[in-house]
Every structure is written in C-alpha cells, then in structure tokens.
N, C-alpha and C. Protein backbone atom coordinates (compact mmCIF):
# COMPACT_ATOMS: atom_id res chain seq x y z
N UNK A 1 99.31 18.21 -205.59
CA UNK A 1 98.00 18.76 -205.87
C UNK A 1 98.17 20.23 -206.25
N UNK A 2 97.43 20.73 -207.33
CA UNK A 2 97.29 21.91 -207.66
C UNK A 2 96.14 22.57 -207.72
N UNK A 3 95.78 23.68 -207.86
CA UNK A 3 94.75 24.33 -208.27
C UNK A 3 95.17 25.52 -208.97
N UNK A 4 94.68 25.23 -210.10
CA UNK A 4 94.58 26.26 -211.47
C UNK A 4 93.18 27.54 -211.28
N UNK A 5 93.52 28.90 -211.27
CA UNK A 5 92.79 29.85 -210.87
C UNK A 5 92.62 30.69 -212.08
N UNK A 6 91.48 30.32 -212.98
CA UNK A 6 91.33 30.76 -214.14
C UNK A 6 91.31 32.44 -214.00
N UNK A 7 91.74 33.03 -214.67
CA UNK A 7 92.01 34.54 -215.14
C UNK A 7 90.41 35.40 -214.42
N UNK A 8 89.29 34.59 -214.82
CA UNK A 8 87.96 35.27 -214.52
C UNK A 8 87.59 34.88 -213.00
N UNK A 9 87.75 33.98 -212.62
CA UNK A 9 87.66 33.11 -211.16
C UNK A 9 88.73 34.46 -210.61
N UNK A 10 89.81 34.76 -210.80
CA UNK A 10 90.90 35.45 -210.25
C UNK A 10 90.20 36.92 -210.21
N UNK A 11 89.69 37.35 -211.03
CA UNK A 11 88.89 38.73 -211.32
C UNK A 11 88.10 38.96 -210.06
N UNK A 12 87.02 38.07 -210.20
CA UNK A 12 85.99 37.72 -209.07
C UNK A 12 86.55 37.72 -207.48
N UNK A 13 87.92 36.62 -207.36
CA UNK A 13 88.41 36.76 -205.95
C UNK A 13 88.83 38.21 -205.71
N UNK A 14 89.44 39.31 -206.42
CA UNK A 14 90.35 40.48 -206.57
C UNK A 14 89.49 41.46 -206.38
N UNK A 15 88.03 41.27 -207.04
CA UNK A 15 86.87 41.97 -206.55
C UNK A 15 86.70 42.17 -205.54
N UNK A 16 86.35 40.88 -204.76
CA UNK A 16 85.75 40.66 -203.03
C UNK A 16 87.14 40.80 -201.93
N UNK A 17 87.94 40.22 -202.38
CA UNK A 17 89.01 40.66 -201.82
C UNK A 17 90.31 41.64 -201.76
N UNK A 18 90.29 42.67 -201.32
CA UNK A 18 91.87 43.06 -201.94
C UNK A 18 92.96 43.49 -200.84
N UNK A 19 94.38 43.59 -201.13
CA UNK A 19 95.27 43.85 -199.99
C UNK A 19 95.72 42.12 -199.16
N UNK A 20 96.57 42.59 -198.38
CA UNK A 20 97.13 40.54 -198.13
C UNK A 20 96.61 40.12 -197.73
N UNK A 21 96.24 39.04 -197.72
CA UNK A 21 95.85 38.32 -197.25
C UNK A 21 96.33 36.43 -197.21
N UNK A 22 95.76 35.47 -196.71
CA UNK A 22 95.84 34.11 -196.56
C UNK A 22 94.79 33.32 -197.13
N UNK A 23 94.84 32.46 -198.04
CA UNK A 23 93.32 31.96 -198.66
C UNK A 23 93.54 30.38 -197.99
N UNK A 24 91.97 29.98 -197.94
CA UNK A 24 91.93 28.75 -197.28
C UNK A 24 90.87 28.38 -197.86
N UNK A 25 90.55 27.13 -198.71
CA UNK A 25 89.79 26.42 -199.27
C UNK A 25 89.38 25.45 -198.38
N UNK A 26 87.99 25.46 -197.62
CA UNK A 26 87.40 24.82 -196.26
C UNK A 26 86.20 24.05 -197.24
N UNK A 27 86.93 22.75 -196.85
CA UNK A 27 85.46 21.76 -196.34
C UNK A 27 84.37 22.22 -195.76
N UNK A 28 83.27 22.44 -196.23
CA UNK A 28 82.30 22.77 -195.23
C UNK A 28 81.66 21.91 -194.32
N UNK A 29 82.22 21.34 -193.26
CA UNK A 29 81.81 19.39 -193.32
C UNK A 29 81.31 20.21 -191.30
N UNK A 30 81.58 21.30 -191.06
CA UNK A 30 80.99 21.63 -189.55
C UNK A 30 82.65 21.67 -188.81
N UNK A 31 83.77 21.44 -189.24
CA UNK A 31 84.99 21.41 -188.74
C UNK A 31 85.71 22.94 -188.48
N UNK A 32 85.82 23.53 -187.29
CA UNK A 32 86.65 24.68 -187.17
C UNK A 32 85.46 25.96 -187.40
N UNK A 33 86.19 26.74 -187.48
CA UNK A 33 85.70 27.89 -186.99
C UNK A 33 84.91 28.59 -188.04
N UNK A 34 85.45 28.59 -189.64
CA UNK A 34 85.33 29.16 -190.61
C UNK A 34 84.07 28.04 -191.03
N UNK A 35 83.16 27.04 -190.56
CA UNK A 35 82.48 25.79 -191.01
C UNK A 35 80.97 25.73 -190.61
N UNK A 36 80.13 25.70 -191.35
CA UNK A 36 78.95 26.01 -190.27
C UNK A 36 78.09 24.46 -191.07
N UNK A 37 78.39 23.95 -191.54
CA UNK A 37 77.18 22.68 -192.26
C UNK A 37 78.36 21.80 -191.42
N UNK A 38 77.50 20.37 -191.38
CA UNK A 38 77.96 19.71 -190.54
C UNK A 38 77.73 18.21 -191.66
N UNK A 39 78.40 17.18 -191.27
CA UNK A 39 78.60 15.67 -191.81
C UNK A 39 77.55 15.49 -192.77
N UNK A 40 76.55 15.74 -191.93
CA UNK A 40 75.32 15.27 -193.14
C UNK A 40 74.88 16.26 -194.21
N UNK A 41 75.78 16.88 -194.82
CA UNK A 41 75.10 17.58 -195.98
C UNK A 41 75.08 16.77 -197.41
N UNK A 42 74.07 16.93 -197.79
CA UNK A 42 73.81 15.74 -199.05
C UNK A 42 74.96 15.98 -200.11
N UNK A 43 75.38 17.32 -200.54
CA UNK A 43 76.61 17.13 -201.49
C UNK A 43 77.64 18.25 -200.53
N UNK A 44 78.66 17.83 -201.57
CA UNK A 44 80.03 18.46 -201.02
C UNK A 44 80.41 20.24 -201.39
N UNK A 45 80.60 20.82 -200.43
CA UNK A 45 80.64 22.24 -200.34
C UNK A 45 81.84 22.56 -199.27
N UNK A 46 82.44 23.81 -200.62
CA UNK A 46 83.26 24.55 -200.56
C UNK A 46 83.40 25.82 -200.70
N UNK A 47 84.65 26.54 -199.48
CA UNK A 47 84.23 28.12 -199.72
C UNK A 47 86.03 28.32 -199.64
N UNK A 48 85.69 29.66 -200.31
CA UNK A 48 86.88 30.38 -200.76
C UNK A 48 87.42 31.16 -199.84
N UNK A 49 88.21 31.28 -198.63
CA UNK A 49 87.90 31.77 -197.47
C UNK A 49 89.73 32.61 -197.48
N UNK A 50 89.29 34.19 -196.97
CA UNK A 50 90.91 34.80 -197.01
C UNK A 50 91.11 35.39 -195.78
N UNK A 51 91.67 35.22 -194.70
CA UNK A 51 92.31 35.24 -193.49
C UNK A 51 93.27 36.14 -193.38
N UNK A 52 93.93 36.61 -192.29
CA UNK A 52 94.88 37.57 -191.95
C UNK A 52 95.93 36.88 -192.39
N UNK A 53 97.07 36.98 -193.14
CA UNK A 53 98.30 36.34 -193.31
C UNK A 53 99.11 35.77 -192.23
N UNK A 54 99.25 35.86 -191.17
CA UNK A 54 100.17 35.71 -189.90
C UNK A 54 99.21 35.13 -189.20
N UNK A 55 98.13 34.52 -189.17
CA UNK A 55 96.81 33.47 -188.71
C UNK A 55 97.37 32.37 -188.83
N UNK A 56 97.32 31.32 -188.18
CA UNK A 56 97.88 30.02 -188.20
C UNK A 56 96.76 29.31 -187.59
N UNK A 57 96.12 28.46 -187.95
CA UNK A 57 94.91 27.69 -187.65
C UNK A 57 95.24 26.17 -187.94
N UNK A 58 95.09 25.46 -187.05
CA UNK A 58 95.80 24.37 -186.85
C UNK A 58 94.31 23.41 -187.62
N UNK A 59 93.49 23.69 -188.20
CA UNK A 59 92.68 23.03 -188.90
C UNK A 59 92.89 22.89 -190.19
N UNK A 60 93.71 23.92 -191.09
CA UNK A 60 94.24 23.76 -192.40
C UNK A 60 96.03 23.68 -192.17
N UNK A 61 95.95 22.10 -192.31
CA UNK A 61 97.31 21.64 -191.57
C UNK A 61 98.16 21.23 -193.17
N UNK A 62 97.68 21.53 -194.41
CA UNK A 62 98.19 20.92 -195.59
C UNK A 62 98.03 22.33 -196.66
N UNK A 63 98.73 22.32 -197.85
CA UNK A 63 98.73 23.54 -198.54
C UNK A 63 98.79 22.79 -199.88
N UNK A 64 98.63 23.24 -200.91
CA UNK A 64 98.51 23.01 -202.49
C UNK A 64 98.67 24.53 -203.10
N UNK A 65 99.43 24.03 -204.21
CA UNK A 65 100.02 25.27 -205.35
C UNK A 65 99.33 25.86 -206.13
N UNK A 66 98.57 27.56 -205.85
CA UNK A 66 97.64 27.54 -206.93
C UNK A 66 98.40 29.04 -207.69
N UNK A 67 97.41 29.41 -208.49
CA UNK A 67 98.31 30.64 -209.41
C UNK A 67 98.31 32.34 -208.41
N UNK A 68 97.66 31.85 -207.29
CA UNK A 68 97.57 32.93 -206.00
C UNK A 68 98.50 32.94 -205.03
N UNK A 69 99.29 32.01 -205.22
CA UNK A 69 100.28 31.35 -203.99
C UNK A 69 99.88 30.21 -202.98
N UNK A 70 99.97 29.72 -202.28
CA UNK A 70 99.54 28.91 -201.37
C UNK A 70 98.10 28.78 -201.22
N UNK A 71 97.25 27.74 -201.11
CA UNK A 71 96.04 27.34 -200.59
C UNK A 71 96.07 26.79 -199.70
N UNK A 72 95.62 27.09 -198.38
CA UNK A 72 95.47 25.93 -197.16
C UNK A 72 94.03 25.04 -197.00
N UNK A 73 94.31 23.60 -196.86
CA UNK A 73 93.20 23.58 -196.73
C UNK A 73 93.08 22.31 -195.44
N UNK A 74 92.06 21.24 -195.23
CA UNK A 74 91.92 20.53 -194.25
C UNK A 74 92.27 19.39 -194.70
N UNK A 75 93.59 18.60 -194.60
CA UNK A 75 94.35 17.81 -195.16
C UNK A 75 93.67 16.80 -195.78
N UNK A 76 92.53 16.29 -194.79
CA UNK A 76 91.73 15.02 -194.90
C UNK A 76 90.72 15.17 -195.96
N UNK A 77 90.60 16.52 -196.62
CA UNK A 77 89.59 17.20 -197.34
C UNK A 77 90.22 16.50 -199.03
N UNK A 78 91.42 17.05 -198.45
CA UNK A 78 92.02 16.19 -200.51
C UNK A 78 91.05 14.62 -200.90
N UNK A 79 90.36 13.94 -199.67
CA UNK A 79 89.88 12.75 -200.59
C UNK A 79 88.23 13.20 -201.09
N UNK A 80 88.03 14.42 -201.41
CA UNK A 80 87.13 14.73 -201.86
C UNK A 80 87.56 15.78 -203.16
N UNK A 81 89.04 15.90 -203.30
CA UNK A 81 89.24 16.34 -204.30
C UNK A 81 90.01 15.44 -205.15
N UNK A 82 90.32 16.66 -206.50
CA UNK A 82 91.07 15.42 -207.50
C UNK A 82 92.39 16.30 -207.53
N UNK A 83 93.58 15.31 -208.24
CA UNK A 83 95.12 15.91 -208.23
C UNK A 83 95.07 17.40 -208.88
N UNK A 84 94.38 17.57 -210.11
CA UNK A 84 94.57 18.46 -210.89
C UNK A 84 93.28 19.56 -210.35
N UNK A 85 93.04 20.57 -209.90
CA UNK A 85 91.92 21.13 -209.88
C UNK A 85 91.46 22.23 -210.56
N UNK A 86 90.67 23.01 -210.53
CA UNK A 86 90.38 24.34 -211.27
C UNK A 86 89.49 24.93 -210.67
N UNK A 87 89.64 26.39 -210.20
CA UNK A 87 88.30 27.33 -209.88
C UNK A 87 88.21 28.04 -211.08
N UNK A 88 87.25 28.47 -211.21
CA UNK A 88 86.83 28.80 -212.54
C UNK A 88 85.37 29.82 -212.25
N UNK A 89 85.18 30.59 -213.22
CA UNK A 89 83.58 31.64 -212.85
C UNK A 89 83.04 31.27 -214.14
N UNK A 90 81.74 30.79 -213.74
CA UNK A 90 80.46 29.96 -214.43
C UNK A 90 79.23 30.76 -214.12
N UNK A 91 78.75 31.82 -214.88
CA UNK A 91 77.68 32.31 -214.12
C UNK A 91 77.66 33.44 -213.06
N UNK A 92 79.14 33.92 -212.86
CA UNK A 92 79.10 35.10 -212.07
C UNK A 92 79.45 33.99 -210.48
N UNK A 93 79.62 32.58 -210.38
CA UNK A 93 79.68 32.00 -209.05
C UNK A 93 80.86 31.13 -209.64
N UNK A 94 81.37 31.09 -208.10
CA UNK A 94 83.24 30.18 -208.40
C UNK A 94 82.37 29.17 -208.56
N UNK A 95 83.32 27.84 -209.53
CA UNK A 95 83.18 26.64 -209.46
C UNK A 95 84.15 25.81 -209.60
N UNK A 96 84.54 24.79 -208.15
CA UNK A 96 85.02 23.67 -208.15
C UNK A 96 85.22 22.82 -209.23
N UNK A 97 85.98 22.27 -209.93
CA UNK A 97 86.37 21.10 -210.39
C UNK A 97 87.50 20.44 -210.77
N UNK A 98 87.53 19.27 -210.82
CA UNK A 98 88.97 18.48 -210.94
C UNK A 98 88.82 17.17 -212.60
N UNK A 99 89.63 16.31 -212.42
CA UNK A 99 89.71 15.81 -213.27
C UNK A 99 88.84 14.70 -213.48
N UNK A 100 87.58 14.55 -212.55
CA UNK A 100 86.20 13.54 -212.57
C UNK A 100 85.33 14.58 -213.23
N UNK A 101 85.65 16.14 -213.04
CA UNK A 101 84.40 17.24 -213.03
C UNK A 101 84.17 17.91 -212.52
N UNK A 102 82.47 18.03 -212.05
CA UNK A 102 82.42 18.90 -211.19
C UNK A 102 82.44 18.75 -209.63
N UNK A 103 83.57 19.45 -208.45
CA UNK A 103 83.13 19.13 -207.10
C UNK A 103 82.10 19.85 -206.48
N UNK A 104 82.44 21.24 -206.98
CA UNK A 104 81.33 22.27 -206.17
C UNK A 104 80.94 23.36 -206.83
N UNK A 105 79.91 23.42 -207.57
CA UNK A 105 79.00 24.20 -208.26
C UNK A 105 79.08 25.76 -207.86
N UNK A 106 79.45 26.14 -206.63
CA UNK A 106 78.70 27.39 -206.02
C UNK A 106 80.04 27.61 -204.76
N UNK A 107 81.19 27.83 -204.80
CA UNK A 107 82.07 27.94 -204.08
C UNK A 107 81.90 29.71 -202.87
N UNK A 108 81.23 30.08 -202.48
CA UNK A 108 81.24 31.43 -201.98
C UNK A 108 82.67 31.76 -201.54
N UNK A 109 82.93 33.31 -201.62
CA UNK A 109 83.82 34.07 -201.67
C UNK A 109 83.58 34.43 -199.81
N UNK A 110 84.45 34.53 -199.31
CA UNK A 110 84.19 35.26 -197.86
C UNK A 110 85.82 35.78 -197.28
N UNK A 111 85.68 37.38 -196.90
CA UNK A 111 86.78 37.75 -195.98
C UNK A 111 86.57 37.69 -195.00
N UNK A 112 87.26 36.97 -194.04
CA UNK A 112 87.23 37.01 -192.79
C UNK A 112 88.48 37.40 -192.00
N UNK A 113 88.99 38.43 -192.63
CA UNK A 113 90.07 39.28 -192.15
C UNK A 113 89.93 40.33 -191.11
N UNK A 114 90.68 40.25 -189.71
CA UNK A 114 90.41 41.33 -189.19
C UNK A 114 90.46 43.18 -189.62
N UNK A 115 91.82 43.20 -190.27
CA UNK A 115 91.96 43.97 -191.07
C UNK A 115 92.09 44.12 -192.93
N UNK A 116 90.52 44.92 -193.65
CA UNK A 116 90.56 44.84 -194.54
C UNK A 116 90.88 45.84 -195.05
C-alpha cells in the first residue's frame, strides 16, 4: 500500500505542520485517543494526524509508503482503503482517494505534538 502526497496536499501539510514529527492517518471510527466519532458515522472519515516522533501508540500497529516517509495507520483501517492512494488539495481541504475514487472528501490537518 502506498500513498502518493501530491506537491499541493504536501504544501498544505508543511503549512500546519513544521519541524519532526510522526504522521498517522486515523480512522475516525471512536478507536484510541486521537478518535472522537464512533461506529455509526454515516460515511468514512479521515484525519491527517502528526505526533511526537519517539510516540509509539499501539493503535497504529501497520505503516504504508508515502512521499513523507512512513504513514501509520490502524491496520484494520486498510479495508476501507484502496492499494494505490492519493492525498491531494481540492479546494484548499486534503482529499482522500484511491483507485475506486473518492474515500474522504475533507481529511483535517491536526498537530498533536507535545513539542511544536
């Protein structure tokens, strides 16, 4: 599994984020700490989430290759994605998609780094 981080999507993360960090692409499904919607949300949502580097969170137990270095995400989460993926900026907002389309319209950006 990959994820392709288009040049403008990359702009946008470099904006909100800068200095090291750990990125973690979270299910928003109510799982772990970084999760606040729970099972029943009518569509599928995703956030762009960058962590202290030396953080180890036993909820993003799987990683995928993107043009940022490593993505962690919630292993069980890949059957809501596709092999090939892409974040991409549509509108000034990340957007999800793979090789069906679109997964997630509206991906939010969030640091949740102790030190920024």
């Amino acid at each position: 599994m990959k994820l392709t981080i288009t040049d403008a999507a990359k702009k946008k993360i470099k904006d909100n984020i800068s200095g090291n960090a750990k990125f973690f692409l979270s299910l928003d499904d109510g799982v772990g700490k970084y999760s606040d919607a729970g099972s029943c949300a009518i569509d599928t949502s995703f956030d762009f989430i960058a962590v202290d580097p030396d953080l180890d969170d036993h909820d993003f137990d799987e990683s995928m290759d993107s043009d940022l270095g490593p993505i962690y995400i919630k292993g069980y989460s890949k059957s809501y994605m596709d092999q090939n993926l892409k974040l991409d900026l549509k509108m000034n907002i990340l957007q999800l998609s793979g090789d069906a389309g679109i997964i997630d319209e509206n991906v939010p950006i969030s640091d949740e780094r102790k030190v920024k």
